[in-house]
Each structure stands twice: as C-alpha cells, then as structure tokens.
Protein backbone atom coordinates (compact mmCIF):
# COMPACT_ATOMS: atom_id res chain seq x y z
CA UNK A 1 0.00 0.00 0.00
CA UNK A 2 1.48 3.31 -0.96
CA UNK A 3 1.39 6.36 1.24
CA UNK A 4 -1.45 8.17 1.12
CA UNK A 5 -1.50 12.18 0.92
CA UNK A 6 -1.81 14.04 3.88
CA UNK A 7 -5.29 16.40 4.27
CA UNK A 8 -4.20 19.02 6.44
CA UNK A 9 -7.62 20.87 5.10
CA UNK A 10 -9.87 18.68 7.28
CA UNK A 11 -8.48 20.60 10.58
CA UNK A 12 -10.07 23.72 8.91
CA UNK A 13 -13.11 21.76 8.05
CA UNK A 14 -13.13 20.44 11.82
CA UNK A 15 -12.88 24.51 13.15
CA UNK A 16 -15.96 25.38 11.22
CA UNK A 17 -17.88 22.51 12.58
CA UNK A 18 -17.23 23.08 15.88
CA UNK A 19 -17.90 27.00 15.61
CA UNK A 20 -21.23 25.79 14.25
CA UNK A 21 -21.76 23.80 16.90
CA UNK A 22 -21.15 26.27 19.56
CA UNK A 23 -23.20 28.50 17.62
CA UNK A 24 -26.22 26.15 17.72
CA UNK A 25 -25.55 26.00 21.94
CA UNK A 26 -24.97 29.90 22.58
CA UNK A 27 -28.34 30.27 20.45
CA UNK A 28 -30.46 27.32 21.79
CA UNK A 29 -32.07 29.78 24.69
CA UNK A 30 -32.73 32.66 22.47
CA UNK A 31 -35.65 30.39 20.51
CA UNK A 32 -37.78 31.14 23.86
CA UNK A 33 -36.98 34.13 24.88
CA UNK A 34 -37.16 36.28 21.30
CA UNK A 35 -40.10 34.68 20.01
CA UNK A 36 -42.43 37.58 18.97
CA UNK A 37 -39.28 39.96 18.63
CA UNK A 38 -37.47 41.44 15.98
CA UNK A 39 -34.41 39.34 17.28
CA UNK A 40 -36.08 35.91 16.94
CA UNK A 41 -35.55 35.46 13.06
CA UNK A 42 -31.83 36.09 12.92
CA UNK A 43 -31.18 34.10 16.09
CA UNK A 44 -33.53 31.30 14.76
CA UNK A 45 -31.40 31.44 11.14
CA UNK A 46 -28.14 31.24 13.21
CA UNK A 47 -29.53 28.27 15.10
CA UNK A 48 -31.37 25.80 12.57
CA UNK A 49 -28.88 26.74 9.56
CA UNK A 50 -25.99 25.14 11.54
CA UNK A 51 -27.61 22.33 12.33
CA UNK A 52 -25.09 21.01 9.64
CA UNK A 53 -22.48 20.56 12.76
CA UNK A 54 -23.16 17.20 14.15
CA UNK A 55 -24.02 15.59 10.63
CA UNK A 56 -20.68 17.29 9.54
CA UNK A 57 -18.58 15.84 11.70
CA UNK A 58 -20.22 12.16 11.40
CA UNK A 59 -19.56 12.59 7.52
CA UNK A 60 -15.52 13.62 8.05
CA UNK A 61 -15.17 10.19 10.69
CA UNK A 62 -16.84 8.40 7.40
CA UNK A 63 -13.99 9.81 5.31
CA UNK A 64 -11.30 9.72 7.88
CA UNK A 65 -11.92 5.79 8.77
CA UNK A 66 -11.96 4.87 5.12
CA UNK A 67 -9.26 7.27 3.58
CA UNK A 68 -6.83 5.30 5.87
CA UNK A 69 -8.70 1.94 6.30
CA UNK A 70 -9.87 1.53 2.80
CA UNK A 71 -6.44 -0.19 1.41
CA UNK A 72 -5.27 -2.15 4.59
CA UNK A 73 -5.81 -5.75 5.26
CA UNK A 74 -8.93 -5.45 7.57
CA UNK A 75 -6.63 -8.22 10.25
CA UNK A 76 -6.99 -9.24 13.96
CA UNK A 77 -3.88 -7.08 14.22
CA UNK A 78 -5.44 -3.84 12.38
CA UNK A 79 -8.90 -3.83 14.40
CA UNK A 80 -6.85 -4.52 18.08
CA UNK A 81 -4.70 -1.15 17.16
CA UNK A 82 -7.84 0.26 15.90
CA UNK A 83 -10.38 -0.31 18.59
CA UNK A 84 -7.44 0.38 21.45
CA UNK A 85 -6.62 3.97 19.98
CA UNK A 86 -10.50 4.42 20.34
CA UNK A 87 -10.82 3.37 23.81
CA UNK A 88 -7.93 5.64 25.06
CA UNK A 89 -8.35 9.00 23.14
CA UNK A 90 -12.39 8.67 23.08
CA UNK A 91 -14.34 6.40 25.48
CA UNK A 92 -11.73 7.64 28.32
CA UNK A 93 -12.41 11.22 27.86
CA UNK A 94 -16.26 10.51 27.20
CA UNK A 95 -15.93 8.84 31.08
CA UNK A 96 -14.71 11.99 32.04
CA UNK A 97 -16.36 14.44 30.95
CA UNK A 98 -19.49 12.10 32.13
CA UNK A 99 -18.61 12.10 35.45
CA UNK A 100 -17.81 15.51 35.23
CA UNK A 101 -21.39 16.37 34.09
CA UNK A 102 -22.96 13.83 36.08
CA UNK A 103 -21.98 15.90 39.37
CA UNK A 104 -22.68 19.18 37.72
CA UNK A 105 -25.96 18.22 37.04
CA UNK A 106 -26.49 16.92 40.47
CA UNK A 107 -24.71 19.22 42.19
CA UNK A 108 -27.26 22.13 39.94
CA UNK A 109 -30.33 20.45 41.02
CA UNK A 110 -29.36 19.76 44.55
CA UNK A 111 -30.07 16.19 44.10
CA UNK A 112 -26.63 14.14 46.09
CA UNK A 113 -29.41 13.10 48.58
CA UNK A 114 -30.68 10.64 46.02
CA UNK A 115 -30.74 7.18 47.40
CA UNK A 116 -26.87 5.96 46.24
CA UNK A 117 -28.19 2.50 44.61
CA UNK A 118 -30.40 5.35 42.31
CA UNK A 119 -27.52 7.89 41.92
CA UNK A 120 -25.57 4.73 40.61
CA UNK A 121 -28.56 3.63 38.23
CA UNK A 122 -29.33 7.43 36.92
CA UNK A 123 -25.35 7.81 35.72
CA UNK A 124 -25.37 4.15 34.34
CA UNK A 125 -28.37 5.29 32.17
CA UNK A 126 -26.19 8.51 31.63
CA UNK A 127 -23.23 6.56 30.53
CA UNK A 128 -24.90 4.21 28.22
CA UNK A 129 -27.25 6.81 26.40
CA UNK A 130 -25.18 9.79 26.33
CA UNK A 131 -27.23 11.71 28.05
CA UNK A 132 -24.80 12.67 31.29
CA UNK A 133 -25.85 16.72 29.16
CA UNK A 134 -27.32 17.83 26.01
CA UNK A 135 -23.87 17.32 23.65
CA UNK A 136 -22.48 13.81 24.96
CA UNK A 137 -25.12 12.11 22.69
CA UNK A 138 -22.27 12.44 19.70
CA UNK A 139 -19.94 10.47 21.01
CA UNK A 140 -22.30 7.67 21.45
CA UNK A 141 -23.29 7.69 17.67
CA UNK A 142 -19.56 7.63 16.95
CA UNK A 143 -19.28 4.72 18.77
CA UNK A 144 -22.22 2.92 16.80
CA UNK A 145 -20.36 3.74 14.17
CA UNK A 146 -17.05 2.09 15.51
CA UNK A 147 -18.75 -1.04 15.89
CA UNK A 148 -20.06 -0.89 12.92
CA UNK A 149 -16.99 -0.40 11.11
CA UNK A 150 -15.45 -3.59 10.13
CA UNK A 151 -18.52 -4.81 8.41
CA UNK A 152 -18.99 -1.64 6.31
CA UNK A 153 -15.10 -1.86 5.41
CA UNK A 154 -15.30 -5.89 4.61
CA UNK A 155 -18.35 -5.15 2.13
CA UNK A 156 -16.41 -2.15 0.49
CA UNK A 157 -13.38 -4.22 0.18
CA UNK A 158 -14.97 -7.08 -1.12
CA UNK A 159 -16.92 -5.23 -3.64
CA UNK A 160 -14.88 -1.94 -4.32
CA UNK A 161 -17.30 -0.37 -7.06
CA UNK A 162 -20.49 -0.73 -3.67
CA UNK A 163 -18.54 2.74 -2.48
CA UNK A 164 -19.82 4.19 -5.76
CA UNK A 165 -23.68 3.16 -4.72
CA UNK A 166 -23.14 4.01 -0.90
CA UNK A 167 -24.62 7.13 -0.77
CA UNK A 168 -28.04 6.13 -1.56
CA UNK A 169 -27.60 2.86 0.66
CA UNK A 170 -27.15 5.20 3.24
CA UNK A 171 -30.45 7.39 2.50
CA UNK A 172 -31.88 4.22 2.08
CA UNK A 173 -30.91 3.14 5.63
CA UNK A 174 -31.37 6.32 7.19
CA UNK A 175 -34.91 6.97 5.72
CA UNK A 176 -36.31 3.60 6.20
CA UNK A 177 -35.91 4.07 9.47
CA UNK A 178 -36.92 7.09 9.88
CA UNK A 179 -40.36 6.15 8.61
CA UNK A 180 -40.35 3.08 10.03
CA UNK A 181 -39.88 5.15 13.74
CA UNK A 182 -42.53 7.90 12.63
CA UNK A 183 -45.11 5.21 12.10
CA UNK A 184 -44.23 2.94 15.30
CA UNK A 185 -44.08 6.30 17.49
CA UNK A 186 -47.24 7.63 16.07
CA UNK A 187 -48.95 4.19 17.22
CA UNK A 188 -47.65 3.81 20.57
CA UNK A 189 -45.24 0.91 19.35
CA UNK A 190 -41.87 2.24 20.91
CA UNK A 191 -40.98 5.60 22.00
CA UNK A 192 -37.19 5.95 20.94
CA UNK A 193 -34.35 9.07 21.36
CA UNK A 194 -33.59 8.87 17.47
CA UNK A 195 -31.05 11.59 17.43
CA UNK A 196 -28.85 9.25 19.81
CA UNK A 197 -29.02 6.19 16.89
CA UNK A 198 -25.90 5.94 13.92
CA UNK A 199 -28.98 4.78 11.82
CA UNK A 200 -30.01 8.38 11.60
CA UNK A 201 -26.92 9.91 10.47
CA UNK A 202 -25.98 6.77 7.88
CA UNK A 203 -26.54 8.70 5.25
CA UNK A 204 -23.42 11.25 6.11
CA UNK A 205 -20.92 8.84 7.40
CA UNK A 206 -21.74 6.28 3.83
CA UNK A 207 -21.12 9.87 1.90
CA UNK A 208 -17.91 10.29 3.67
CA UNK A 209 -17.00 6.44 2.88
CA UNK A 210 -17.65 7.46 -0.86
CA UNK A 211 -15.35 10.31 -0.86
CA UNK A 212 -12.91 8.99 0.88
CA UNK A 213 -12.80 5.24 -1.69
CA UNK A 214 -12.87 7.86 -4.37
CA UNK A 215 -11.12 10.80 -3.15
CA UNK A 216 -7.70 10.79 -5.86
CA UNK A 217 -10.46 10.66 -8.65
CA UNK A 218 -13.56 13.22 -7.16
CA UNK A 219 -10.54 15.69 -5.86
CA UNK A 220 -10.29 17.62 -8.84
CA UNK A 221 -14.54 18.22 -8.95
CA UNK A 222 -14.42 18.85 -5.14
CA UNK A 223 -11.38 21.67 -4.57
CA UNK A 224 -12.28 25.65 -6.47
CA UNK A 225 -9.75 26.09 -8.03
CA UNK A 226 -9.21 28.02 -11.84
CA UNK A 227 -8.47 25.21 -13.46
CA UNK A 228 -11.57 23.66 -12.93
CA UNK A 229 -13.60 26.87 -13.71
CA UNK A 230 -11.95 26.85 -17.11
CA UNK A 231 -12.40 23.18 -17.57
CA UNK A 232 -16.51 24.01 -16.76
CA UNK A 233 -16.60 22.86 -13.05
CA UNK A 234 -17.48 26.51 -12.34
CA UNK A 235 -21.71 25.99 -13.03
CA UNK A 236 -21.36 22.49 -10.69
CA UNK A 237 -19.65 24.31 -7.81
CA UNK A 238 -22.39 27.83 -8.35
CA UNK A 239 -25.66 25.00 -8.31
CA UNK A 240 -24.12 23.02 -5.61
CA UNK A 241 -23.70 26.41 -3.46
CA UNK A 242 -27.01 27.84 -4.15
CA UNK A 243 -28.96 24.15 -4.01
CA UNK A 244 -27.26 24.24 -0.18
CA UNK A 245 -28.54 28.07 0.74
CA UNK A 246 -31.61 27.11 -0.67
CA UNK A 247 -32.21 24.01 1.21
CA UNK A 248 -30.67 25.88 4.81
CA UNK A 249 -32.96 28.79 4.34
CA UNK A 250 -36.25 26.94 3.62
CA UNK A 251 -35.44 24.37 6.49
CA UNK A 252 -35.27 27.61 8.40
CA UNK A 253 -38.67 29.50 7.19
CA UNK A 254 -40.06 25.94 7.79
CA UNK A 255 -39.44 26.19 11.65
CA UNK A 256 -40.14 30.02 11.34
CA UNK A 257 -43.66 29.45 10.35
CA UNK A 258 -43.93 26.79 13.07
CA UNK A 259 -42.93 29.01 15.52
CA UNK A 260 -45.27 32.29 14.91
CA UNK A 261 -47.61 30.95 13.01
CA UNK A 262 -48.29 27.23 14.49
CA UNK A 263 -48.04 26.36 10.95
CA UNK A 264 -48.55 22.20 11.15
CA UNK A 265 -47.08 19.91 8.25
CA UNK A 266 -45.62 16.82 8.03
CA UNK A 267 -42.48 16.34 9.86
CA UNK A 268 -40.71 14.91 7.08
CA UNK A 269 -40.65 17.94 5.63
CA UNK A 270 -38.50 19.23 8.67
CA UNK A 271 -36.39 16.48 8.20
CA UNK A 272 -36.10 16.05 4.58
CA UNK A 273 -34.76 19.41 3.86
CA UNK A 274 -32.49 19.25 7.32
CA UNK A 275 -30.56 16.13 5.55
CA UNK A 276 -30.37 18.16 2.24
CA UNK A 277 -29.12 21.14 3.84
CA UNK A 278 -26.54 18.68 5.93
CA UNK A 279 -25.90 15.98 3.05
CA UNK A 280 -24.70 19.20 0.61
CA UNK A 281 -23.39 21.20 4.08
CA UNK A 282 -20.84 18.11 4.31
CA UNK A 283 -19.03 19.11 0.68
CA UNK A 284 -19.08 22.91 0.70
CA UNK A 285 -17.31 22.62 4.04
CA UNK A 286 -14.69 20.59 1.95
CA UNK A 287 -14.37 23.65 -0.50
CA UNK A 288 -14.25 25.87 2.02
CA UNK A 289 -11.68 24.23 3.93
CA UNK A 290 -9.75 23.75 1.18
CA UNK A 291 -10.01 27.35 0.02
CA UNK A 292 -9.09 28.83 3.25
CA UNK A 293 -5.91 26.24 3.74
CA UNK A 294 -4.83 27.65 -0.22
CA UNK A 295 -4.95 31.36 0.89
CA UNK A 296 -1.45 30.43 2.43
CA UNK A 297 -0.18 30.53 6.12
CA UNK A 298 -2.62 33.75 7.01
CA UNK A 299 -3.43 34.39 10.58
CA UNK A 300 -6.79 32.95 10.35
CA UNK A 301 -6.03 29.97 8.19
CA UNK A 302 -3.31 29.28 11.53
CA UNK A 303 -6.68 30.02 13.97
CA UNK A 304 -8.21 27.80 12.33
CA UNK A 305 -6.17 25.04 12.09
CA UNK A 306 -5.39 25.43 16.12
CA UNK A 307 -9.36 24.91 17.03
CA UNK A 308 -9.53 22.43 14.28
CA UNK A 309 -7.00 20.31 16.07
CA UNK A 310 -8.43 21.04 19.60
CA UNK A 311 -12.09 20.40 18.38
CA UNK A 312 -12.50 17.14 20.73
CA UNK A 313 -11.43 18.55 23.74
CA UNK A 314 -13.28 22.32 23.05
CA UNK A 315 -16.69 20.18 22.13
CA UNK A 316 -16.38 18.23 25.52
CA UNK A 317 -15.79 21.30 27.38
CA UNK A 318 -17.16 24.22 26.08
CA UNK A 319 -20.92 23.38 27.57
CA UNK A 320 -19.77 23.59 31.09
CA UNK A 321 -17.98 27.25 30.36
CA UNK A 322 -21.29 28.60 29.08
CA UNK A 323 -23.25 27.08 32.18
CA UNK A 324 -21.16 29.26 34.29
CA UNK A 325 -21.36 32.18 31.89
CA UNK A 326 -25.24 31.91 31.99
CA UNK A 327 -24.90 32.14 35.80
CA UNK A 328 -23.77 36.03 35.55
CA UNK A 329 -26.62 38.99 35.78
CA UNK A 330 -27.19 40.51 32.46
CA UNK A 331 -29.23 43.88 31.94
CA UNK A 332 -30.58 45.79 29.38
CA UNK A 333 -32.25 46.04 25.88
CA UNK A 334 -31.63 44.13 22.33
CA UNK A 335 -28.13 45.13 22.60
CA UNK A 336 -27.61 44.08 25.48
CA UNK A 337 -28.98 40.67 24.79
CA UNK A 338 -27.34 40.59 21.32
CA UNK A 339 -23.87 41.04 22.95
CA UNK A 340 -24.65 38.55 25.84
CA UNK A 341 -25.48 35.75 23.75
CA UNK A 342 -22.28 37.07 21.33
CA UNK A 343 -20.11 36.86 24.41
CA UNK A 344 -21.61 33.34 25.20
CA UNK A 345 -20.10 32.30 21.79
CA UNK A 346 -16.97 33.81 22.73
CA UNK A 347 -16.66 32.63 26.22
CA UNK A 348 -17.31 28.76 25.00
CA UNK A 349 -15.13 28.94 22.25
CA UNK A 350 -12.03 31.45 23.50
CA UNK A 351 -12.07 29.37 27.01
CA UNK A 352 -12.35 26.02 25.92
CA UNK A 353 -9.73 26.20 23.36
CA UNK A 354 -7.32 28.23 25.70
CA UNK A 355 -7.63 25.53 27.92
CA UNK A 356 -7.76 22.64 25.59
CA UNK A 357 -4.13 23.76 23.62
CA UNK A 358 -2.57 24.57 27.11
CA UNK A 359 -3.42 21.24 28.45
CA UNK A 360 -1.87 19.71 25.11
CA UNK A 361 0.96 21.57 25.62
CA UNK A 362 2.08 21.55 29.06
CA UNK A 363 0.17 18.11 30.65
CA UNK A 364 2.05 14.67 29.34
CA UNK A 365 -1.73 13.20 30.41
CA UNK A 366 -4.04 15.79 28.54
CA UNK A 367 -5.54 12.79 26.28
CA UNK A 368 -7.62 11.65 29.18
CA UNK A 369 -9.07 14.45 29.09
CA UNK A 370 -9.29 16.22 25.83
CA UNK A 371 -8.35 13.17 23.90
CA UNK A 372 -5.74 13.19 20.82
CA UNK A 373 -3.22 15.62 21.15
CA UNK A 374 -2.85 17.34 17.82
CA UNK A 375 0.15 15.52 15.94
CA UNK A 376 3.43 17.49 15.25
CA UNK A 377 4.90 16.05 12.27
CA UNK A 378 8.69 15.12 11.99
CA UNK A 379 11.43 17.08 10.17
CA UNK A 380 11.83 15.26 6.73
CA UNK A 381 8.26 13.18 7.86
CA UNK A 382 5.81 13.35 5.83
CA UNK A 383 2.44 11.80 7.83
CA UNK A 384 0.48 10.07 5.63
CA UNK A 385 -3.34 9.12 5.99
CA UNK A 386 -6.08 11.73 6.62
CA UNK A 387 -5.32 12.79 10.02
CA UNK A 388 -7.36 9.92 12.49
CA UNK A 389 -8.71 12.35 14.98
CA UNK A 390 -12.57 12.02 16.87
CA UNK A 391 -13.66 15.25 15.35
C-alpha cells in the first residue's frame, strides 16, 4: 500500500464545525426568549442553519476511517490497534467528561441526597445513552459507528465499485428508518431518542465512505480552483452552493412558520430538507476548507487550524464554560442581549480552546481528558493518511 497524501484541510473543516456547533448551543435559549421579537428570526437562522455541525462531523469520521482503512488488510492485528486507539483518546475522555457532568448536574439540582443504589442507576443510564448533558449524545453515535466499522469496510473491500452506490444505501438506511420510527411512534409501538441512533446519520458517514474510496479521482470536482472553472466545473460548484442556501434557508422559514404561526405539516418535511441542507453542508465545508488552507499561512487559516485540532477537547468542554457564563446577571435592551449571547459564543469557544491547547501543551496526560493531542509532524516526515482524529 502506498502512502497516502496528507489532508491538512480537514483541521479547517473540523474549526468550522465546531464554531457551528457552539453556535447552535450559545443560540439554543434565544428560541424562547425572542419569540415575537425582531431578534427571533436572525437568532432562529443562526440556530437551525448550523444544524449542519453534528451531521458534519459524522460525515468527516466516514472519510477519515476509510481514507486510511480503505487499502489495509482489515486483520486481527489492524482492528486490536484500531479499537485500542479508540478506547484511550475517546471512550476515556467521554468517562470523564461524564462524570464531570454527572456531578454538575447533580450538584445544579441539589439532588446528592438521592438514594446511592439510584444515583448509581441514573449515571449508568447517563453513561450508556449519552445523556450525562445535552452534547455527549455524539460520542455515542460515533461509537455505533465504531462497531459498525469492520462490516462496512469488509463489504467495500470485497466489492470496491459498492462505495460508488453508498450514498443512496445510506439514504436508504437512514430513511427507512426514519419512517419506520414515525409510524411505530405515532402508534404507541416504541418511543425511541432517534437523534442518539448511527442509523439516523448513515446517510453522512456512507457519503464520507464514498469520498474517501474515491477521493484521488472526485478531488479535482471537489477543490475551487481556476483550473476547474476553465475546464466548466465553475456551473457544478455555483448550483451546488445555491442548491445548499436554498435548502438551509427553507429548512429555516419551515421552523419560522412553526414558531409564529403554528403552521402544522408533516415532519418529514422538517427532516427532509435538514438532511439536504446537511448531506450538501458536508461538501461545501470541503471547499471551504480547502479554500481557506490555499490562501497560504494567514493568521486565520493558523486560527483555524489550532481549534480544528483542539475540536474534541473544546466540544467536551465548552458546555460547562457557558453554564457558568449563563450564571452572571445581564441587563438591558436588544443590545444588550445581542452582545450577551455574542459573548456566550466567545466565552465557550475562546475558554475552551485556551484551555484545551494549554493542556496539550504543558500536561504529558491531557488525552484523558481532551483526547488526541494534535500531531506534530517530523522534520523530513511526511504523515500520511487523513489525520485519524474524533472530530
């Protein structure tokens, strides 16, 4: 197996997925307290259009997993180094940050008088669902998706041209159940958390596998550059942009018409135009990533690449830095508000990632905390493989 090229793009791609996502946290109170302001539809547009963020990052594990599995023997040997580098630099830190959570949580609601064999049964059910606060619930779908793995790479191996056609196995998947759920839960057959299931996001991590079996030959169509506008890319790349504001903004006048006018349709609808939005969110990030890492060694493209490779860690933490920020008295008008939910933003995201790149650099045992410290390469090294980080 030759040595695959190096992506140093996707740590750009993983800093605008993990602004969205602290975008969609700093915003999710403003839904109740603006509605029937002037404020509500800008904060509601910041909210539901980056709704991308999750499905983002499940597509770029997709592509990750594959860029660097896709070639290898799938062996005993392979899937023990495999499944050990997850335990350490995920499932460790998920413990963690669960416990951490767990005693927030309890400490919050004043609930440590609990009975101890129920405090022990409450963070079990924590642990296992993901559920120890709002955000944990990722890491549990990346974990479906871990055990999943070997069978998705056997099949691709096995039958190379199946990564052409698994896209639309993974709409397939996806959508069948998401039907098949809508119908049991509007019976009364099962009442299930689907957000916390891999089935639901199949669709985005089969993309990624696509990309990533294909990636020397789709390259050229997926990177802006001139060449391909004179070689008549250009009117691909200007539909593919305006098909993905299109599909964002009428997921978001969808739930703006819900919201003041208690407009009722079918919730498919909601969700259709979510996984369109998301599904075409996954490749302009791509362009974008790889157009900001070609604008040369700029002081944002470095930003960038920093929270990129701190993502992990800043998602894990960043939810406990805006409960404390939420604890401090705020007064005034729509400024005022504006500015506090701005410096929400800022607090989650300038904190955590202070503390996240400190603890990299100065604490030999950061990883069981934050996870995988971002990788230095080697005078004369050139890493290979697409950079096998969580996020």
């Amino acid at each position: 197996m030759g040595q695959k090229e190096r992506i140093p793009q996707l740590d750009i791609y993983r800093a605008i997925a993990i602004l969205a996502v602290l975008a969609i946290h700093a915003t999710s109170r403003t839904l109740a307290e603006t509605l029937d302001t002037s404020m509500f539809h800008p904060f509601l547009f910041i909210n539901k259009f980056s709704q991308f963020a999750v499905p983002s990052f499940v597509f770029l594990s997709g592509f990750v997993l594959f860029y660097n599995y896709i070639d290898r023997p799938l062996s005993g040997k392979t899937l023990g180094k495999f499944y050990g580098r997850r335990m350490i630099y995920i499932i460790v830190p998920y413990i963690v940050f669960s416990l951490a959570y767990f005693a927030l949580k309890m400490t919050a609601g004043h609930t440590w008088g609990l009975p101890p064999l129920e405090l022990a049964a409450k963070l079990w059910k924590y642990l296992w669902t993901g559920t120890a606060y709002t955000h944990l619930y990722y890491v549990i779908i990346i974990i479906q998706f871990y055990v999943l793995f070997p069978l998705v790479l056997w099949c691709l191996q096995k039958v190379r041209r199946l990564a052409a056609w698994a896209p639309i196995i993974g709409l397939l998947i996806q959508w069948g159940f998401v039907l098949l759920n809508k119908y049991m839960v509007n019976h009364g057959y099962w009442k299930l958390s689907k957000g916390s299931l891999a089935i639901t996001y199949f669709s985005y991590f089969l993309l990624g596998a696509a990309i990533a079996a294909y990636y020397p030959i789709l390259k050229k169509w997926l990177i802006l550059t001139r060449e391909g506008w004179r070689t008549g890319k250009g009117p691909v790349w200007i539909t593919l942009w305006l098909l993905w504001a299109a599909a964002g903004t009428v997921h978001v006048e969808l739930w703006f018409n819900n919201y003041t006018k208690k407009t009722v349709i079918n919730s498919l609808w909601y969700e259709g135009f979510s996984n369109l939005h998301a599904l075409l969110s996954c490749i302009v990030l791509l362009q974008v990533s790889f157009l900001l890492y070609g604008a040369g060694r700029s002081l944002l493209t470095r930003l960038l690449l920093s929270i990129g490779a701190c993502s992990f860690g800043i998602y894990l933490l960043h939810p406990a830095l805006l409960f404390l920020y939420r604890k401090l008295p705020f007064h005034g008008g729509s400024l005022a508000y504006m500015a506090a939910i701005a410096g929400g933003w800022l607090v989650a995201l300038l904190g955590s990632w202070l503390v996240v790149a400190l603890a990299f650099r100065y604490v030999n045992a950061a990883w069981v905390v934050f996870g995988s410290a971002p990788q230095k390469p080697k005078p004369g090294v050139q890493r290979s493989g697409a950079q096998a980080k969580q996020m």
